[in-house]
N, C-alpha and C. Protein backbone atom coordinates (compact mmCIF):
# COMPACT_ATOMS: atom_id res chain seq x y z
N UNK A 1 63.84 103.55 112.33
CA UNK A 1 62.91 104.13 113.31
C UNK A 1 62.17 102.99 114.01
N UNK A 2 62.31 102.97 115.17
CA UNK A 2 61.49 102.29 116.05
C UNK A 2 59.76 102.00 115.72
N UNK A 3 59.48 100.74 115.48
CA UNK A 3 57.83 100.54 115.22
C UNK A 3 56.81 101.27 115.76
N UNK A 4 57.13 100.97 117.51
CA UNK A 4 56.24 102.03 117.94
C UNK A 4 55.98 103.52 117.63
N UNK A 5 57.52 104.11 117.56
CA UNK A 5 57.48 105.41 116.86
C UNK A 5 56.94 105.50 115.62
N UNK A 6 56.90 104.75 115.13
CA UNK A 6 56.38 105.07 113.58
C UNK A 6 54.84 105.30 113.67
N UNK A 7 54.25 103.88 114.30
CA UNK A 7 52.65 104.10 114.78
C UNK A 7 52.10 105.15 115.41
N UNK A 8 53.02 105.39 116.36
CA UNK A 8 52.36 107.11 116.93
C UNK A 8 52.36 107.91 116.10
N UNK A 9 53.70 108.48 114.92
CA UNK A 9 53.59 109.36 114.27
C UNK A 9 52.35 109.57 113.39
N UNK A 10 51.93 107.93 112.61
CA UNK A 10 50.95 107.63 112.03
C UNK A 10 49.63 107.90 112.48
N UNK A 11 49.66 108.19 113.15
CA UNK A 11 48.47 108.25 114.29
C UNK A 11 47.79 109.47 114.50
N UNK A 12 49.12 110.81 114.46
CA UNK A 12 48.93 111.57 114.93
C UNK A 12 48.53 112.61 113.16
N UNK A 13 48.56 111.76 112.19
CA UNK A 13 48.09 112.53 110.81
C UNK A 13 46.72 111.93 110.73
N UNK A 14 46.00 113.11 110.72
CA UNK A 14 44.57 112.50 110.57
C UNK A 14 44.45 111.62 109.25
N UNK A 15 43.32 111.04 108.89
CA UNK A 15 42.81 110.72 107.89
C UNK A 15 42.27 111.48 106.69
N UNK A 16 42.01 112.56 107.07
CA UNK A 16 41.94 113.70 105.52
C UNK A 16 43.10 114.03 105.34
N UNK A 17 44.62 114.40 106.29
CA UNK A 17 45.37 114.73 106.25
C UNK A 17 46.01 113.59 105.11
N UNK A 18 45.96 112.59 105.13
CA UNK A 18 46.58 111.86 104.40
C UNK A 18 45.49 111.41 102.45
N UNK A 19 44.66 111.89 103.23
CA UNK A 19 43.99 112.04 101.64
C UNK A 19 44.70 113.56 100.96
N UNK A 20 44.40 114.50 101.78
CA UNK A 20 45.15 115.39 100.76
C UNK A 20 46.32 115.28 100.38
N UNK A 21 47.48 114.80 100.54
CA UNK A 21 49.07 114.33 100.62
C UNK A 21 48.61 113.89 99.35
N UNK A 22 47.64 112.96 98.73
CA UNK A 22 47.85 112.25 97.46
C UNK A 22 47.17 113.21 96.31
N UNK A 23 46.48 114.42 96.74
CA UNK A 23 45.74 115.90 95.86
C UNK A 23 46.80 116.54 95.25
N UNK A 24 47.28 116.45 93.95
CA UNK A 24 48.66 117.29 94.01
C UNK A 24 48.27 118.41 93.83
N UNK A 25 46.85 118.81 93.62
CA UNK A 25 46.71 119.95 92.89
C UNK A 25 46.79 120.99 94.27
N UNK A 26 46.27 120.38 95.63
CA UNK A 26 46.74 120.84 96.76
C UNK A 26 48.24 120.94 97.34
N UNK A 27 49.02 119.72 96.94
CA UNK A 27 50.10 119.77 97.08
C UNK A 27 51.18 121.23 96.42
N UNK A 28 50.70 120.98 95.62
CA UNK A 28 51.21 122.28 94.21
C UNK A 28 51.87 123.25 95.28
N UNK A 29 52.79 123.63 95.17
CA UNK A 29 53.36 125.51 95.60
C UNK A 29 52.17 126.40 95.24
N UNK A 30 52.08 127.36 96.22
CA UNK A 30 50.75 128.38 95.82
C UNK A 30 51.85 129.65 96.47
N UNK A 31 51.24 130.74 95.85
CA UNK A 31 51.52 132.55 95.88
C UNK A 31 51.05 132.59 97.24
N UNK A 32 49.82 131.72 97.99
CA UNK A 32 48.68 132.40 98.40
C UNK A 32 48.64 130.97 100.07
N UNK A 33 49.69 131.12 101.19
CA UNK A 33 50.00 130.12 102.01
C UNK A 33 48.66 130.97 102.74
N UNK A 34 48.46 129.84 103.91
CA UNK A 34 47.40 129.63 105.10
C UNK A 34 47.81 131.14 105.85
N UNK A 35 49.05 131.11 105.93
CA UNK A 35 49.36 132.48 107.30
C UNK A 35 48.86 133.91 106.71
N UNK A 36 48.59 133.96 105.10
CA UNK A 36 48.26 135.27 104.98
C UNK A 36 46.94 135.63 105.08
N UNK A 37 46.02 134.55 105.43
CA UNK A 37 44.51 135.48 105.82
C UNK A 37 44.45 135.76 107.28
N UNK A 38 45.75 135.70 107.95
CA UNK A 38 45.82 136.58 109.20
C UNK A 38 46.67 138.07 108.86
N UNK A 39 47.12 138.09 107.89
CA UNK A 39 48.44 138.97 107.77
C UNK A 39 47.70 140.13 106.36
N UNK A 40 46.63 139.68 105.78
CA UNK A 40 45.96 140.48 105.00
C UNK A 40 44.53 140.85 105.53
N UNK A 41 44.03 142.14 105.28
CA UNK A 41 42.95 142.81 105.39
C UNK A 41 41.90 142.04 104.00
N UNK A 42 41.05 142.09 104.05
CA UNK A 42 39.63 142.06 103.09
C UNK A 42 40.53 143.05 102.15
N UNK A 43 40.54 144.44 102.14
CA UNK A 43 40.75 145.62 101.62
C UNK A 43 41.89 145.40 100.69
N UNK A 44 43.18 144.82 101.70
CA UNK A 44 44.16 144.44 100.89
C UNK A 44 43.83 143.59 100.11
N UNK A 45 43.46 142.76 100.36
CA UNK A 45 43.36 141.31 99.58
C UNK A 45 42.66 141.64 98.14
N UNK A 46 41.71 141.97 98.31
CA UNK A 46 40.78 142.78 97.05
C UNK A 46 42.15 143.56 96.01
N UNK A 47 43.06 144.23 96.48
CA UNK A 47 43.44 145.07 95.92
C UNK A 47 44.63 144.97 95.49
N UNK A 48 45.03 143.06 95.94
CA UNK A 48 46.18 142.59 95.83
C UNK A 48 46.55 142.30 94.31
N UNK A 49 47.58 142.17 93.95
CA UNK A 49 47.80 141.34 92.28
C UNK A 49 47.69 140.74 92.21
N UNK A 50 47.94 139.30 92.99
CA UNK A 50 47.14 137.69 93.14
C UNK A 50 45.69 137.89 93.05
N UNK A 51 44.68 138.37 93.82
CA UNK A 51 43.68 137.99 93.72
C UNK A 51 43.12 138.90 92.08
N UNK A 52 43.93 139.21 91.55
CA UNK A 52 43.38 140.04 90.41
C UNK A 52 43.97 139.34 89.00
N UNK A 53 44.72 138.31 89.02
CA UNK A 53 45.12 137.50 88.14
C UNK A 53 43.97 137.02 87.49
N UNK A 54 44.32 137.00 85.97
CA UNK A 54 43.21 136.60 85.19
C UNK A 54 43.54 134.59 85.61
N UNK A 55 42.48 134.37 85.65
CA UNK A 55 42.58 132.36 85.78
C UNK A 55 42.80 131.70 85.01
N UNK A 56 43.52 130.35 84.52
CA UNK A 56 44.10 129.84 83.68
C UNK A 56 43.47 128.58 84.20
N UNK A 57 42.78 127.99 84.41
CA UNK A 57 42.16 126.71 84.66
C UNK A 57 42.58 125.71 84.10
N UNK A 58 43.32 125.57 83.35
CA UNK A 58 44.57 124.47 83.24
C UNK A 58 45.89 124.04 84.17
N UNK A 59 45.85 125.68 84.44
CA UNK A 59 46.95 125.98 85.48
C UNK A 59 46.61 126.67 86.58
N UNK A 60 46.12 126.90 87.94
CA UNK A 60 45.71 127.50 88.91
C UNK A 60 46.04 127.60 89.97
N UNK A 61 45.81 128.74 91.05
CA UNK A 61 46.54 128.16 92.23
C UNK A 61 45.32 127.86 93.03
N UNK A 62 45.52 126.76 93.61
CA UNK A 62 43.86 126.47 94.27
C UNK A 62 43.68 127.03 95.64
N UNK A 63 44.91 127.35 96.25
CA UNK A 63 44.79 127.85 97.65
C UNK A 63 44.71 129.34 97.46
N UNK A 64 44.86 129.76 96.40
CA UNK A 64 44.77 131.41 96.14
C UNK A 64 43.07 131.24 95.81
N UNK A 65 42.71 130.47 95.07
CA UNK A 65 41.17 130.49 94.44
C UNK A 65 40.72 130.03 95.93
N UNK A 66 40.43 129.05 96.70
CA UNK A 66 40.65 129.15 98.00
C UNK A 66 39.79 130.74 98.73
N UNK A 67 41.10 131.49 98.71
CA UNK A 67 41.59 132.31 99.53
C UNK A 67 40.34 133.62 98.73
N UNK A 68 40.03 133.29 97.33
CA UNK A 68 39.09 134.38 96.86
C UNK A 68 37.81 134.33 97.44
N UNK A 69 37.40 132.99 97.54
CA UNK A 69 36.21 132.84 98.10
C UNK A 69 35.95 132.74 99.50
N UNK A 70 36.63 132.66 99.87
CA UNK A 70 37.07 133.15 101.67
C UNK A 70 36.62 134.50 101.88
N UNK A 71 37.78 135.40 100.96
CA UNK A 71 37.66 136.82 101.32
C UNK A 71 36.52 137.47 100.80
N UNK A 72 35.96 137.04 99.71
CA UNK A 72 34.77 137.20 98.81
C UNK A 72 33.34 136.79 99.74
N UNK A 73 33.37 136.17 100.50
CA UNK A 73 32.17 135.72 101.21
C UNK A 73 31.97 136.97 102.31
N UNK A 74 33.29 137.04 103.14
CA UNK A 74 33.64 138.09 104.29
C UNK A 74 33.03 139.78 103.51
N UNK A 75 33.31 139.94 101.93
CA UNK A 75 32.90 141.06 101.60
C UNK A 75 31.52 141.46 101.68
N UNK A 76 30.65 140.15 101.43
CA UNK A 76 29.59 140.29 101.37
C UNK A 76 29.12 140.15 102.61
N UNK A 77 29.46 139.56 103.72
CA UNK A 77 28.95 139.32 104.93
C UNK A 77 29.01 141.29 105.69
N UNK A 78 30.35 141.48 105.15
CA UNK A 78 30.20 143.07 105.83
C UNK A 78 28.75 143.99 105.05
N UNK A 79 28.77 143.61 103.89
CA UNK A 79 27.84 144.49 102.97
C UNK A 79 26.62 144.18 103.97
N UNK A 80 26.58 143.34 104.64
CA UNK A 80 24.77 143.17 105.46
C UNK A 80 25.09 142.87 107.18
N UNK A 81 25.94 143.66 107.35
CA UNK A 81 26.35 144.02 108.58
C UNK A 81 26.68 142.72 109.81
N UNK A 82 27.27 141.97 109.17
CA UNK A 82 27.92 140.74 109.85
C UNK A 82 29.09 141.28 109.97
N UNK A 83 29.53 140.03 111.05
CA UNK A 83 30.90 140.18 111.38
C UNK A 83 32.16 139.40 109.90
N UNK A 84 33.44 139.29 109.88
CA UNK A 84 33.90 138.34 109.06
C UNK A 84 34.23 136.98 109.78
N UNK A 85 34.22 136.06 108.45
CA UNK A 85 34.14 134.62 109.40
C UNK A 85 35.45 134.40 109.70
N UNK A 86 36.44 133.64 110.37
CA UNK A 86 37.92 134.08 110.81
C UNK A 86 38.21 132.46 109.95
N UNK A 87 39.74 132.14 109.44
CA UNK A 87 39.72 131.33 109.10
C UNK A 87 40.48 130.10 109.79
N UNK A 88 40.29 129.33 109.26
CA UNK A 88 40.63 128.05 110.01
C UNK A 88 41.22 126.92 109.33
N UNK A 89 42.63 125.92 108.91
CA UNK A 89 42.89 125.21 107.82
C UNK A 89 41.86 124.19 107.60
N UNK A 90 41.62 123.40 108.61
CA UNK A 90 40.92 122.21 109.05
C UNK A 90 39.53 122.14 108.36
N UNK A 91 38.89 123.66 108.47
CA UNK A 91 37.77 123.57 107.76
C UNK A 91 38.01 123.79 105.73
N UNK A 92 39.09 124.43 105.88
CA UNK A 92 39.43 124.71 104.10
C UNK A 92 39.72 123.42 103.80
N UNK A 93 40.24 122.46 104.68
CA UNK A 93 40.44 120.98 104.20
C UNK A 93 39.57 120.31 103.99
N UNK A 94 38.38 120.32 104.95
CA UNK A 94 37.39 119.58 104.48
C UNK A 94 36.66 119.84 103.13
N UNK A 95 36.49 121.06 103.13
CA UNK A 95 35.75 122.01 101.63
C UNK A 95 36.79 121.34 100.51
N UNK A 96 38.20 121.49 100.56
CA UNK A 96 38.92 121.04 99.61
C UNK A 96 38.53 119.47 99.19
N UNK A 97 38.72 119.09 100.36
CA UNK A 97 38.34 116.93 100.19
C UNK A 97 37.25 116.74 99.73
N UNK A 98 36.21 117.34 100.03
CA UNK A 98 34.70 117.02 99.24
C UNK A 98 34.63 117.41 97.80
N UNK A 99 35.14 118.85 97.75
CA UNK A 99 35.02 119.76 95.87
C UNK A 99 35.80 118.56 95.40
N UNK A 100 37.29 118.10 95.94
CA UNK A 100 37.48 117.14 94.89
C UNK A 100 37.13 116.00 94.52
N UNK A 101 36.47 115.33 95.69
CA UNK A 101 35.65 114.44 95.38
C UNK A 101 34.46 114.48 94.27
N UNK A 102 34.02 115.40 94.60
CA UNK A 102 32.93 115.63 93.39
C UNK A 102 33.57 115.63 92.13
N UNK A 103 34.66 116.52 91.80
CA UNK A 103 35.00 116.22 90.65
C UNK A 103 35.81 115.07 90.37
N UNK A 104 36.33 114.61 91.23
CA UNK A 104 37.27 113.26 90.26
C UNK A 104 35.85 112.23 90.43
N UNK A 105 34.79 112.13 91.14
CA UNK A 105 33.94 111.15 91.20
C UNK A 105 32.62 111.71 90.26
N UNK A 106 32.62 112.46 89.95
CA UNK A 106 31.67 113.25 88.92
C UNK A 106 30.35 112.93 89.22
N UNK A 107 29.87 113.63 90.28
CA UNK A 107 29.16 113.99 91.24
C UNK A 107 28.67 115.84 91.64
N UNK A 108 27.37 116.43 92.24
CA UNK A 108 27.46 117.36 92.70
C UNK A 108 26.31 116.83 93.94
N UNK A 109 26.68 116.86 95.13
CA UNK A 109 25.59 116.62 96.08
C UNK A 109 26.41 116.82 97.81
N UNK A 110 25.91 117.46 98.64
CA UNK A 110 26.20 117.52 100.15
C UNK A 110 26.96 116.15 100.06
N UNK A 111 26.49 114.65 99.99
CA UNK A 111 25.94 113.72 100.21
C UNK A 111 27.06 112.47 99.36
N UNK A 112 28.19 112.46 99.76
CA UNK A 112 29.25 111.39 98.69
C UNK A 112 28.42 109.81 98.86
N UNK A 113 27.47 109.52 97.77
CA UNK A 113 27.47 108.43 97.81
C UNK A 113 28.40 107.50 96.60
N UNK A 114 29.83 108.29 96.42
CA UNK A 114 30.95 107.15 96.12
C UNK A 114 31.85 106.62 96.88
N UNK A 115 31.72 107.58 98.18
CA UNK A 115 33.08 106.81 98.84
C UNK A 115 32.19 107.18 100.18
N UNK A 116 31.58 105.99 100.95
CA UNK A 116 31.18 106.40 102.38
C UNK A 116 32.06 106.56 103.09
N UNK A 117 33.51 106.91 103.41
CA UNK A 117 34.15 107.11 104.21
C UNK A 117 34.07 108.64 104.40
N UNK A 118 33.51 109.48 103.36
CA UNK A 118 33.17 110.36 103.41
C UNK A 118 31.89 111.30 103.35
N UNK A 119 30.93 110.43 103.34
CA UNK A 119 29.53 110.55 103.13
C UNK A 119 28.86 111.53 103.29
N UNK A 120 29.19 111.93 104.69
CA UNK A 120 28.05 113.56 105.57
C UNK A 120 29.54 114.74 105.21
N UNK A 121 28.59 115.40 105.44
CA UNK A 121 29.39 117.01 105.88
C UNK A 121 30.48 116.42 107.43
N UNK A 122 29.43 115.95 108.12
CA UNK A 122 30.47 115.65 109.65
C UNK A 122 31.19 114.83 109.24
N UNK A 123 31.50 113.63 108.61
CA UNK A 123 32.32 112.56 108.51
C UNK A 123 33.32 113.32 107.92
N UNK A 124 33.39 114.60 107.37
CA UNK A 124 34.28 115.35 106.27
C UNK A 124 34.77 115.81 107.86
N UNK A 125 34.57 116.63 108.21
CA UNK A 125 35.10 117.52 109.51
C UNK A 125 35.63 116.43 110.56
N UNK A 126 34.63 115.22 110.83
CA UNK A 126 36.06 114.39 111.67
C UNK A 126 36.73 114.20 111.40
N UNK A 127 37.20 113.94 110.01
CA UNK A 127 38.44 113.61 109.35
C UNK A 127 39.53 114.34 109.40
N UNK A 128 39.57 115.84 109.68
CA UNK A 128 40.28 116.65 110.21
C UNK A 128 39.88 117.36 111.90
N UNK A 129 39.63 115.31 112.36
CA UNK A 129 39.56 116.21 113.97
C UNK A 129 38.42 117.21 114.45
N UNK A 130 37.82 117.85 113.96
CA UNK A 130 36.40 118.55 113.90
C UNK A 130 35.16 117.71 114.65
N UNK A 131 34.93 118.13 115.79
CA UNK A 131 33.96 117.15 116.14
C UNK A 131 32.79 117.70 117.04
N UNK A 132 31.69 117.41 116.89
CA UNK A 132 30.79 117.97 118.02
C UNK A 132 30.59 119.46 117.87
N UNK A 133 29.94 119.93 117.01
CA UNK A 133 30.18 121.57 116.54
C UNK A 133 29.03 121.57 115.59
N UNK A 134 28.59 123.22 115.96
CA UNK A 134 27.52 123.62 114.62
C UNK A 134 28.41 123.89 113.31
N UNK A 135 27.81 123.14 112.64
CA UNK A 135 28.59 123.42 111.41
C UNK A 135 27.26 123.91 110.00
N UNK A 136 27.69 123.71 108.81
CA UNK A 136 27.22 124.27 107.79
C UNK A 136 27.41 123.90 106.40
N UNK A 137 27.59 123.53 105.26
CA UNK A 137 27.94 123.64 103.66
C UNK A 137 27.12 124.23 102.88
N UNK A 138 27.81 124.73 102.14
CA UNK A 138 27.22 124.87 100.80
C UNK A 138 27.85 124.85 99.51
N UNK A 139 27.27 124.28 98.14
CA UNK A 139 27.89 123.54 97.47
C UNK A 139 27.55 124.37 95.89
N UNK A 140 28.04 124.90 95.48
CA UNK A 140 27.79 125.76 94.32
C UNK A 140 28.88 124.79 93.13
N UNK A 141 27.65 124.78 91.16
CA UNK A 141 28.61 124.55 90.46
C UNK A 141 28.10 124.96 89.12
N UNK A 142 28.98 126.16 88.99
CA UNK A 142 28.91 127.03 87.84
C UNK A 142 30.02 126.97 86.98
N UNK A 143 30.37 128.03 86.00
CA UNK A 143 30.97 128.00 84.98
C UNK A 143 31.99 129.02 84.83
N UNK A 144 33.07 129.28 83.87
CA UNK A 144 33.42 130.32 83.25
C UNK A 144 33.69 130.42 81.36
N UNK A 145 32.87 131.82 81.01
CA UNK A 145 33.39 131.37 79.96
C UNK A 145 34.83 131.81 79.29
N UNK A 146 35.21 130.83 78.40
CA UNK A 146 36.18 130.18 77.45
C UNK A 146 36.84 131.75 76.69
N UNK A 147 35.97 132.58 76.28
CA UNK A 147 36.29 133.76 75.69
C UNK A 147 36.01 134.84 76.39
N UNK A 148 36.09 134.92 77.75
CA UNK A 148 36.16 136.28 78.69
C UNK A 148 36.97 135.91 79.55
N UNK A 149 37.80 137.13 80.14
CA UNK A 149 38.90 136.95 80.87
C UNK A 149 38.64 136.84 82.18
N UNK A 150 38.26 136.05 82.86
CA UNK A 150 38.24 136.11 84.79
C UNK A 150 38.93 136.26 85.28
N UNK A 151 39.30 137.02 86.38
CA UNK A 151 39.60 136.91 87.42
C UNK A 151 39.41 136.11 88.43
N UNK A 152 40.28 135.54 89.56
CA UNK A 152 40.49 134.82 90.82
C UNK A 152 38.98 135.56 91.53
N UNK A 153 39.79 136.85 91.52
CA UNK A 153 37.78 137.09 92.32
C UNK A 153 37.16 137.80 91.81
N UNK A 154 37.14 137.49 90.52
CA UNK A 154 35.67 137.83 90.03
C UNK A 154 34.89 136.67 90.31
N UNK A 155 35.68 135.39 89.97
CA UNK A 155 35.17 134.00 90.00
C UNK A 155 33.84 134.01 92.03
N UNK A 156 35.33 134.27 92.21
CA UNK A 156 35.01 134.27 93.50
C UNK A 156 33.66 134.77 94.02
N UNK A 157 33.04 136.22 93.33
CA UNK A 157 31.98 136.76 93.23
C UNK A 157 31.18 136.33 93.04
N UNK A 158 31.33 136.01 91.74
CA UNK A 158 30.46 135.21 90.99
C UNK A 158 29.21 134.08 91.72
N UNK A 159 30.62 133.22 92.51
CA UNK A 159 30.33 132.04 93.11
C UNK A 159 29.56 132.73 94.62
N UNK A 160 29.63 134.17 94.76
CA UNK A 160 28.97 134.09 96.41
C UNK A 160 27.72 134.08 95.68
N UNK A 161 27.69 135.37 94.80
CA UNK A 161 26.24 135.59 94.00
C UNK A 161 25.26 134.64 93.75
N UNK A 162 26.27 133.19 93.31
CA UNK A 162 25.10 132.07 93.27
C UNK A 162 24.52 131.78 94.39
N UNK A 163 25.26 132.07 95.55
CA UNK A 163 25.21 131.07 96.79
C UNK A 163 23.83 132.33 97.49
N UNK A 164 24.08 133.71 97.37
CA UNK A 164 23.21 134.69 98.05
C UNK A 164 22.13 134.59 97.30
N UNK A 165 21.55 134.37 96.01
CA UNK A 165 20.54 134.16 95.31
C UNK A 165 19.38 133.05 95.71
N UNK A 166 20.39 131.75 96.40
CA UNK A 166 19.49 130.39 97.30
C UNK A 166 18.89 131.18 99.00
N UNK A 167 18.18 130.94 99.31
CA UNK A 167 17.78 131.54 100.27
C UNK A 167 18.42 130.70 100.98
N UNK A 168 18.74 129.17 100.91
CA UNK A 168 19.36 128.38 102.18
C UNK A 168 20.49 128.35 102.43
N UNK A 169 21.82 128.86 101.20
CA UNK A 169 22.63 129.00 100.69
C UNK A 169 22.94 130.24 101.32
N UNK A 170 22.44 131.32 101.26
CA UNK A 170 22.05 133.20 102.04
C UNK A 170 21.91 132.73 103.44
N UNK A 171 21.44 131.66 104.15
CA UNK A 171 21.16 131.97 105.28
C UNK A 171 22.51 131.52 105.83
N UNK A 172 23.22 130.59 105.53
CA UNK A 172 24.31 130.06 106.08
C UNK A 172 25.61 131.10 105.64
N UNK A 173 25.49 131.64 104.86
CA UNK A 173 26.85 132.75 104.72
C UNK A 173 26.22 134.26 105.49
N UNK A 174 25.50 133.95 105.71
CA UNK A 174 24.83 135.50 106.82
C UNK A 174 24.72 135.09 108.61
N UNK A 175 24.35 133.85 108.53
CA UNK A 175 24.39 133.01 109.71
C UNK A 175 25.73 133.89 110.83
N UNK A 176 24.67 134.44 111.95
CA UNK A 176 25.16 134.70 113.00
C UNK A 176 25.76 134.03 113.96
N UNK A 177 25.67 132.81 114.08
CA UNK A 177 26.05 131.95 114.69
C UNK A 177 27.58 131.21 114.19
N UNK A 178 27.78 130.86 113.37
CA UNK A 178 29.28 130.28 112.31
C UNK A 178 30.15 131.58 112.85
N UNK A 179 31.36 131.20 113.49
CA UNK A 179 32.18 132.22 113.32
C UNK A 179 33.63 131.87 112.71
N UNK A 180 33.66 130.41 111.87
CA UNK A 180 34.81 130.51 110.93
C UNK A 180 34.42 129.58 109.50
N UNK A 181 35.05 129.84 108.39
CA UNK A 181 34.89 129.63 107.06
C UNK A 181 36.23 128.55 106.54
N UNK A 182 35.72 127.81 105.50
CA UNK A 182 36.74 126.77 105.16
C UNK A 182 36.05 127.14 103.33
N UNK A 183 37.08 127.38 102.62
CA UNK A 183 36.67 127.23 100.91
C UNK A 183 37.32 126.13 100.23
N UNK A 184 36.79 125.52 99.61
CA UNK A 184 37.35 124.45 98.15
C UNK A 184 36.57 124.93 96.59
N UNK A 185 37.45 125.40 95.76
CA UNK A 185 37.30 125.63 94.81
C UNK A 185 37.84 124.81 93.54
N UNK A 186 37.49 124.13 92.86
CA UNK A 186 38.36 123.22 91.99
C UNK A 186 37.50 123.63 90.17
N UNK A 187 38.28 123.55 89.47
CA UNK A 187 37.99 123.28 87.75
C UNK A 187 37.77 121.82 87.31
N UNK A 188 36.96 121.49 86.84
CA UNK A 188 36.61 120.36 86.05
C UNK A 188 37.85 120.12 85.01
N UNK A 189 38.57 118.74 85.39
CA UNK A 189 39.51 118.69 84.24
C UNK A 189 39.19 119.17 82.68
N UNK A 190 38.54 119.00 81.87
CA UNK A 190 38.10 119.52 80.68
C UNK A 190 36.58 120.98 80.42
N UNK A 191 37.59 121.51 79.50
CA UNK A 191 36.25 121.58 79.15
C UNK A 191 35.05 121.37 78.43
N UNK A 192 33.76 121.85 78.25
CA UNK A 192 32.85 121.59 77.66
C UNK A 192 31.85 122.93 76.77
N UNK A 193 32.24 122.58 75.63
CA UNK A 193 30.78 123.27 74.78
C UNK A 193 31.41 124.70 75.49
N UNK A 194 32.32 124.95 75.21
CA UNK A 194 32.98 126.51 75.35
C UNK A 194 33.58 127.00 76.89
N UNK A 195 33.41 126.56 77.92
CA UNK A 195 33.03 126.78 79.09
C UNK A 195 33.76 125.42 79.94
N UNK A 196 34.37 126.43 81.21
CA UNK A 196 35.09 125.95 82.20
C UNK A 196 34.25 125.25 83.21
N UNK A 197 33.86 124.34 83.96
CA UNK A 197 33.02 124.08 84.62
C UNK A 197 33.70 124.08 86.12
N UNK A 198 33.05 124.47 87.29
CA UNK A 198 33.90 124.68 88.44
C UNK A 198 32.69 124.23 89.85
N UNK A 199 33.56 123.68 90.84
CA UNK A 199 32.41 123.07 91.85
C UNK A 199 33.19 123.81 93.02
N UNK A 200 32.73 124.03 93.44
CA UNK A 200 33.17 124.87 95.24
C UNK A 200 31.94 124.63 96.16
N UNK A 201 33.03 124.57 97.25
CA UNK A 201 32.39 124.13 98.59
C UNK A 201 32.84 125.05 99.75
N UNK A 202 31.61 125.59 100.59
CA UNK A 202 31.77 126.16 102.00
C UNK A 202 31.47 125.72 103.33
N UNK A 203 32.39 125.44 104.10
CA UNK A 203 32.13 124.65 105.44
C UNK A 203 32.22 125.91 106.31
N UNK A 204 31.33 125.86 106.80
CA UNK A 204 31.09 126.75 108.25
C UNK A 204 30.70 126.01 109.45
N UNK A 205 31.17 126.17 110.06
CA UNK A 205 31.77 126.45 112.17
C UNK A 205 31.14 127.33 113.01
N UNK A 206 31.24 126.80 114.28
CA UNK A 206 31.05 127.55 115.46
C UNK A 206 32.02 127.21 115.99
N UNK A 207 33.65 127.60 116.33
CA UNK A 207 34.61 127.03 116.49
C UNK A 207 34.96 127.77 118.22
């Protein structure tokens, strides 16, 4: 292949794009691809067999866990008479690149002070091209326990519940203004003292 060709191609993969390429846990085959939160209802999705799988946090699909807290946010946004947020990859990438940052850097904060290439919420969103836009996060990190069976979205619940309980956390998933959603949901490699530990992240848009 021609040099120049190679540099353009290079060029044209962002820089988160090529951080996730080395995530295998993103890499992984999932039940649960990007095209079906156009091709599923809230209603369906709820009522699907994927999202009703008990979780194996050794083994998971992260774009299905993903996809719970996506549709799980949209449930609650209808319960208080919002619209649903529409989805978008670019923003699930960024949510993905930060949750894992936190956990392989063992960290919980907006704020990566291990790797400044990723530092702000925006430096996360230029990285997938995202630029100049109202945006949003929020950063929840709770648990499951070891001897009860979860569900994909119960988890999912779980995790809005924390997020609607923060009033600043409530204002950005009710936020009239955001009209698309990005989720990262990840498990703490081990566990601890009985209990799964789990960090998720929500990026919201005015796209």
């Amino acid at each position: 292949m021609p040099y120049f060709l190679l540099s353009l191609l290079l060029l044209l993969v962002s820089d988160g794009q090529k951080y996730l390429s080395e995530v295998s846990l993103y890499q992984k085959a999932s039940s649960f691809e990007s095209t079906i939160y156009d091709q599923q209802t809230l209603k369906e999705f709820v009522k699907s067999a994927p999202a009703n799988l008990v979780l194996d946090p050794v083994n998971y699909d992260l774009h299905l866990l993903n996809a719970a807290l996506h549709f799980a946010t949209n449930e609650n946004r209808l319960k208080h008479g919002r619209s649903e947020f529409k989805f978008v990859p670019a923003l699930r990438d960024a949510a993905v690149l930060h949750t894992n940052e936190m956990i392989t850097r063992n960290f919980f904060d907006h704020y990566n002070k291990k790797n400044r290439n990723y530092y702000s919420p925006e430096q996360r969103l230029n990285a997938f091209d995202i630029k100049n836009v109202a945006s949003a996060e929020n950063c929840d990190y709770t648990y499951i326990d070891l001897n009860k069976s979860t569900t994909y979205l119960q988890l999912a619940r779980e995790i809005v519940k924390d997020f609607y309980e923060s009033s600043g956390h409530k204002k950005n998933m009710l936020n009239k203004t955001y009209t698309h959603l990005g989720c990262g949901v990840m498990f703490e490699p081990k566990s601890k003292k009985g209990v799964w530990y789990v960090k998720a992240t929500q990026v919201f848009a005015k796209l």
